[in-house]
Every structure is written in C-alpha cells, then in structure tokens.
Protein backbone atom coordinates (compact mmCIF):
# COMPACT_ATOMS: atom_id res chain seq x y z
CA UNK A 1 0.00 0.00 0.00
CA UNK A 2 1.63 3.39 -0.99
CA UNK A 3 1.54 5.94 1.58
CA UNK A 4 -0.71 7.61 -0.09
CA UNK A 5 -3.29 4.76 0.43
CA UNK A 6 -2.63 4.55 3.74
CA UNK A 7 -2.83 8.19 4.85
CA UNK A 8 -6.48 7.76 2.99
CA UNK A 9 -7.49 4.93 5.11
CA UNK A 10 -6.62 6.69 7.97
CA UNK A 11 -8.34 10.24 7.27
CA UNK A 12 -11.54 7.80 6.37
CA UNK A 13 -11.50 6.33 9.25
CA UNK A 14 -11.76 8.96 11.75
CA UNK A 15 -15.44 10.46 12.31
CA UNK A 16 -16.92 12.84 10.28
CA UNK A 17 -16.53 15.93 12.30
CA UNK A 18 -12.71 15.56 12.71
CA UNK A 19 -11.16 18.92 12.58
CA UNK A 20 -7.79 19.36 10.65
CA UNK A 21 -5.70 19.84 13.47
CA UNK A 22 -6.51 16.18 14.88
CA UNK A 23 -5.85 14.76 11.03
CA UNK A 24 -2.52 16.73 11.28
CA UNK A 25 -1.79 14.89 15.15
CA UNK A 26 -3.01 11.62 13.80
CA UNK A 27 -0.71 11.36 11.01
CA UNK A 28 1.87 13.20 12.86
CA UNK A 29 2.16 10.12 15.44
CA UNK A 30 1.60 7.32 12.64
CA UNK A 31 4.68 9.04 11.28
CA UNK A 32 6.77 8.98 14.55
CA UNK A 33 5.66 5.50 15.15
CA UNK A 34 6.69 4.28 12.19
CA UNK A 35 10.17 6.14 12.26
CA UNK A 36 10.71 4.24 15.55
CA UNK A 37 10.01 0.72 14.41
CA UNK A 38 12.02 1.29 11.54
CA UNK A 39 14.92 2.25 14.13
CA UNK A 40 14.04 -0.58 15.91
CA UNK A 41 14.43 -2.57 13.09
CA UNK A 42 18.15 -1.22 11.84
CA UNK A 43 18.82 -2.00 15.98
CA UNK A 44 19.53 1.68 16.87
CA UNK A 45 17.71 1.97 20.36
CA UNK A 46 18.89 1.70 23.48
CA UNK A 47 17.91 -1.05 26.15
CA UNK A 48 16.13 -0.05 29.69
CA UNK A 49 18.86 -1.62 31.22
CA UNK A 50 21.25 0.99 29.40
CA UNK A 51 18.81 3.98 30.15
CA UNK A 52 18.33 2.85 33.69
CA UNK A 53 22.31 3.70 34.45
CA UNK A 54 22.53 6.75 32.31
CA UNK A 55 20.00 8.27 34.30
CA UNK A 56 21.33 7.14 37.63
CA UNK A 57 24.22 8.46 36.50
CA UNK A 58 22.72 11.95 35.92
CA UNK A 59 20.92 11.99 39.16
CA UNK A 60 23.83 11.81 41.31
C-alpha cells in the first residue's frame, strides 16, 4: 500500500466531524511510530537496562 493509500485509510477512518488539526496529530504520530520501528528494526535503540544507568548516573 503506498503511503498515499494509507494516509487515505486513515483520514476515512476517523469520524466525520474531525477537525484538521486532529488529522494533522493523527498522522503526525503514525509518522513517529513508524520512524521508531524502523529504528528498531536497523537495531539503533537503546535497552532499559542501558537507560536505567545513564540516568542514575545523571541523578547523582
């Protein structure tokens, strides 16, 4: 499905009275989603273990 497609599946299937600020939110966080699996994918995340001592580091 091109994105195309998909942003038009989306837009039809929020309610009628959406506004054009929530169509701009709702693809806004499709988009970050999918920029995160795709990160998650090429393996460039960090694991809680990892965040866990960074931020114990910065809190002392």
């Amino acid at each position: 499905m091109s994105t195309k497609e998909e942003v038009m599946k989306l837009i039809k299937g929020l309610p009628d009275n959406v506004t054009l600020e929530e169509i701009m939110k709702e693809l806004y966080v499709r988009s970050k989603i999918e920029k995160g699996l795709d990160e998650l994918q090429k393996g460039n995340f960090v694991s809680h273990n990892e965040v866990k001592e960074k931020l114990g580091n910065w809190l002392k």
